[in-house]
N, C-alpha and C. Protein backbone atom coordinates (compact mmCIF):
# COMPACT_ATOMS: atom_id res chain seq x y z
N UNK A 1 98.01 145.65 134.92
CA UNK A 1 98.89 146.59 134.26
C UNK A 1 98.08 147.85 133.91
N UNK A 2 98.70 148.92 134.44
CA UNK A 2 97.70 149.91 134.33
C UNK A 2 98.31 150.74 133.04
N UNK A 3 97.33 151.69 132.18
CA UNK A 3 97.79 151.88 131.04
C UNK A 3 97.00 153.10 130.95
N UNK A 4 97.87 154.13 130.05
CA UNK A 4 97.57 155.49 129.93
C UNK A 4 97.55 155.95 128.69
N UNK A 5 96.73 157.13 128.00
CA UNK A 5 96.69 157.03 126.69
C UNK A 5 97.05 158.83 126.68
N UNK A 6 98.38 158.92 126.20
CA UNK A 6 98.78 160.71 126.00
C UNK A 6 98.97 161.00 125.02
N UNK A 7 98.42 161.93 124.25
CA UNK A 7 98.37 162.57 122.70
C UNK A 7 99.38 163.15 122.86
N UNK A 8 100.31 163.58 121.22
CA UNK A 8 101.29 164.23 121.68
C UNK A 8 101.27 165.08 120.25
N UNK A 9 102.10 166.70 120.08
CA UNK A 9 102.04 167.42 118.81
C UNK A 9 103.34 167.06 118.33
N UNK A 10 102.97 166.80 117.04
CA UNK A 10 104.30 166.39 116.55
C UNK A 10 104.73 167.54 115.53
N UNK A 11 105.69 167.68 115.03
CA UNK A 11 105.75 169.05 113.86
C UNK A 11 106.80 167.93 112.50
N UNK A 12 107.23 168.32 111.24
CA UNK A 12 107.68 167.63 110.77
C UNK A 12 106.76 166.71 109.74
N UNK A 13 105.90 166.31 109.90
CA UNK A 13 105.47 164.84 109.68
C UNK A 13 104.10 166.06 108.21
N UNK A 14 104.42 165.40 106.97
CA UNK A 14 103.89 165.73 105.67
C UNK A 14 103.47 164.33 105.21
N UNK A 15 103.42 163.22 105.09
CA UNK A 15 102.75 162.00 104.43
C UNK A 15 102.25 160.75 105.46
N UNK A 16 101.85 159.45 104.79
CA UNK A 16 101.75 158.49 105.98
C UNK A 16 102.71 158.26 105.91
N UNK A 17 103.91 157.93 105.27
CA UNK A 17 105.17 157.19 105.73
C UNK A 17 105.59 158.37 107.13
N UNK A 18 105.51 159.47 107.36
CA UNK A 18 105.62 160.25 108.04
C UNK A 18 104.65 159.30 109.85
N UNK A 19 103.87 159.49 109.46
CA UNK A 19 103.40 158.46 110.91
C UNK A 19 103.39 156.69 110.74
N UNK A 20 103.76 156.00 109.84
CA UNK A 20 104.53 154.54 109.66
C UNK A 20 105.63 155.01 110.63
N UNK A 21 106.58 155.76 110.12
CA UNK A 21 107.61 155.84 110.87
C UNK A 21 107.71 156.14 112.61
N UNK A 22 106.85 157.09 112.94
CA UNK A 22 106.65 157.38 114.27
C UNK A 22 106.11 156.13 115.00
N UNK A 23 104.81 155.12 114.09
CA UNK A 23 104.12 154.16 114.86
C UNK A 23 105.39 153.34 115.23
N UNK A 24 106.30 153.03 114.32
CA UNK A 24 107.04 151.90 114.33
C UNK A 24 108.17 152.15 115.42
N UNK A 25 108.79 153.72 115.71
CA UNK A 25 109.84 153.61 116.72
C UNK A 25 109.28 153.73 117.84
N UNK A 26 108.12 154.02 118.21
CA UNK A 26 107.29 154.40 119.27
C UNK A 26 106.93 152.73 119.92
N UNK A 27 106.03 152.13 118.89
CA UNK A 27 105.66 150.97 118.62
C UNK A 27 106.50 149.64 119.69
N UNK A 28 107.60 150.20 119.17
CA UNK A 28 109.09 149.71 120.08
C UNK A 28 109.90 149.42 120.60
N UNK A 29 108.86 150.57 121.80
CA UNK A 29 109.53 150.79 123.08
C UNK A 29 108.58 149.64 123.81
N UNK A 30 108.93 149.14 125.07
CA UNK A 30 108.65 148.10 126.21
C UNK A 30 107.82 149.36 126.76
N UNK A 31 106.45 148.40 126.93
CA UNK A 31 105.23 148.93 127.77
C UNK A 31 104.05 149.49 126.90
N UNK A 32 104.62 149.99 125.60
CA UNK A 32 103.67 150.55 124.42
C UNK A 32 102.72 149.47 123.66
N UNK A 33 101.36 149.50 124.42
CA UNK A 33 100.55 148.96 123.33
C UNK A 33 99.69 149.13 122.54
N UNK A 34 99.80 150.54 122.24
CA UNK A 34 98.90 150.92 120.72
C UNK A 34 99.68 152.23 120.59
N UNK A 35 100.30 152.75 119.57
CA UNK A 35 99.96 154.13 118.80
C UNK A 35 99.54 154.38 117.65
N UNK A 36 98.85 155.49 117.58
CA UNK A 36 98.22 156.00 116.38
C UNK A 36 98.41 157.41 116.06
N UNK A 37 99.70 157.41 114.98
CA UNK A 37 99.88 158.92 114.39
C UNK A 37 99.38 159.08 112.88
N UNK A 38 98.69 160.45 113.06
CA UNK A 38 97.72 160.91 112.12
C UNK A 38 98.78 162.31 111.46
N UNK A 39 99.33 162.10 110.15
CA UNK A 39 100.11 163.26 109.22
C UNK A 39 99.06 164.25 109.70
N UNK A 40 97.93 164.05 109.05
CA UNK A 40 96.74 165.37 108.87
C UNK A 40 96.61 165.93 109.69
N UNK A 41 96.88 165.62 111.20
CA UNK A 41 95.95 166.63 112.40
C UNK A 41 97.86 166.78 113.20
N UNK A 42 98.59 166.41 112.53
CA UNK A 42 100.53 165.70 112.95
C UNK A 42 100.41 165.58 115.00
N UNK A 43 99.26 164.64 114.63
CA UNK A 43 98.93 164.36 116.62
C UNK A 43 99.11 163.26 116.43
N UNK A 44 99.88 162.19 117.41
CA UNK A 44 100.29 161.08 117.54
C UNK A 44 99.79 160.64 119.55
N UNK A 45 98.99 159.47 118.98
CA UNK A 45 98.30 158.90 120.74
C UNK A 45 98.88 157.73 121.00
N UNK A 46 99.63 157.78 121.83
CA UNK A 46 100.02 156.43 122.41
C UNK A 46 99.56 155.79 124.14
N UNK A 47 99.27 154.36 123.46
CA UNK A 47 98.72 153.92 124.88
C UNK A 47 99.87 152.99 125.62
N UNK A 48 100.06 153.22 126.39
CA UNK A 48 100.99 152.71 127.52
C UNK A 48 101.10 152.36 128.77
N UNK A 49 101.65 152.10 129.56
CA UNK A 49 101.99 151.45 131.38
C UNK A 49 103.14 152.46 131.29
N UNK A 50 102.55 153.12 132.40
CA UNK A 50 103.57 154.16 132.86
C UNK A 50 104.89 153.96 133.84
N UNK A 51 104.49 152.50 134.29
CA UNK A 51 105.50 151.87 135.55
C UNK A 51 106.34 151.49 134.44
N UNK A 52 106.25 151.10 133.13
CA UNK A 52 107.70 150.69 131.81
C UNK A 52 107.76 151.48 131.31
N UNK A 53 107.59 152.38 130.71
CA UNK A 53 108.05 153.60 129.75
C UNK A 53 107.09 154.99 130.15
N UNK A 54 107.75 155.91 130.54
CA UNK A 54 107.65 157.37 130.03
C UNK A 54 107.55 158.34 129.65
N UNK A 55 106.98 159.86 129.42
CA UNK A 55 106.87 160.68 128.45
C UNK A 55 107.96 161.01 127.73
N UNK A 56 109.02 161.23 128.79
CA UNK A 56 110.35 161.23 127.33
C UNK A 56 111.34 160.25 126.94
N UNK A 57 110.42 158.97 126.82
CA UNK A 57 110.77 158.45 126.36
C UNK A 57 110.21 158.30 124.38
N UNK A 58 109.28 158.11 125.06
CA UNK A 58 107.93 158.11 124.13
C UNK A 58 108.24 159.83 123.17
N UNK A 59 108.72 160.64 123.87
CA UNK A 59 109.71 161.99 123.03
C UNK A 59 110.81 161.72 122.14
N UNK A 60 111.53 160.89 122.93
CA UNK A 60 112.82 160.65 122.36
C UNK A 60 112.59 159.70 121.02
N UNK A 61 111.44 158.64 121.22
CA UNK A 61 111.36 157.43 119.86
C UNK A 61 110.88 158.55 119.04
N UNK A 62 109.89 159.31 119.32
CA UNK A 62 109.59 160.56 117.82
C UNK A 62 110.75 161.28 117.45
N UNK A 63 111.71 161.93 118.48
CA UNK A 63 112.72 162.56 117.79
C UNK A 63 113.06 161.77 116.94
N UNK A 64 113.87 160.37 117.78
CA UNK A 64 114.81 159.31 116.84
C UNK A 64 114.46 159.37 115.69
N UNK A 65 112.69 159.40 115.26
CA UNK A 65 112.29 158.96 113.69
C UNK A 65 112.34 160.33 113.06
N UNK A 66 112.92 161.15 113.98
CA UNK A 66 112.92 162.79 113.09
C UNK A 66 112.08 163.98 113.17
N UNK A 67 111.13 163.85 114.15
CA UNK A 67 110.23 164.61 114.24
C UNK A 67 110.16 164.96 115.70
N UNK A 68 109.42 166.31 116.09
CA UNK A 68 109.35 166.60 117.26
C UNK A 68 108.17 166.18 117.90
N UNK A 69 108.30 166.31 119.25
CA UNK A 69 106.85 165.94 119.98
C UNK A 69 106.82 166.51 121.47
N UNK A 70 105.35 167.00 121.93
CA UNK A 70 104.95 168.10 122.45
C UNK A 70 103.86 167.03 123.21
N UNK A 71 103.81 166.78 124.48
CA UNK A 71 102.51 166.47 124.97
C UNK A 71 101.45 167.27 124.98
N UNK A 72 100.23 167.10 124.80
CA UNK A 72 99.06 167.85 124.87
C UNK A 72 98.26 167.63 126.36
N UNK A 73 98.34 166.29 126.39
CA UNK A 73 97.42 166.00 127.60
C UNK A 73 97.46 165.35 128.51
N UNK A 74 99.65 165.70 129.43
CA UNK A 74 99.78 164.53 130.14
C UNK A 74 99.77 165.23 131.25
């Protein structure tokens, strides 16, 4: 299973419940096995298999939790 790790800018996000929330809808999705969103730097990295989930997908679980998201480095 091959697996990819894409940072993404998020805007929105002021506390940790602010990235609780992003880890957890992101978290979520089928194929995701690690993210890590940081309020302070509002950059969120998720590692994944690109043959099960997507960049906008992985867009859409940050909208869902309310916040936007911007790839940096896919």
């Amino acid at each position: 299973m091959p697996q990819v790790t894409t940072r993404f800018r998020n805007t929105g996000m002021h506390c940790p419940s602010c990235s609780m929330l992003i880890q957890m809808e992101v978290g979520d999705l089928p194929g995701v096995s690690e993210v890590v969103s940081d309020h302070a730097t509002s950059e969120t990295s998720v590692t994944y298999d690109p043959n099960v989930v997507g960049i906008d997908d992985i867009v859409g679980a940050i909208v869902k939790a309310g916040y936007s998201a911007e790839p940096i480095d896919a």
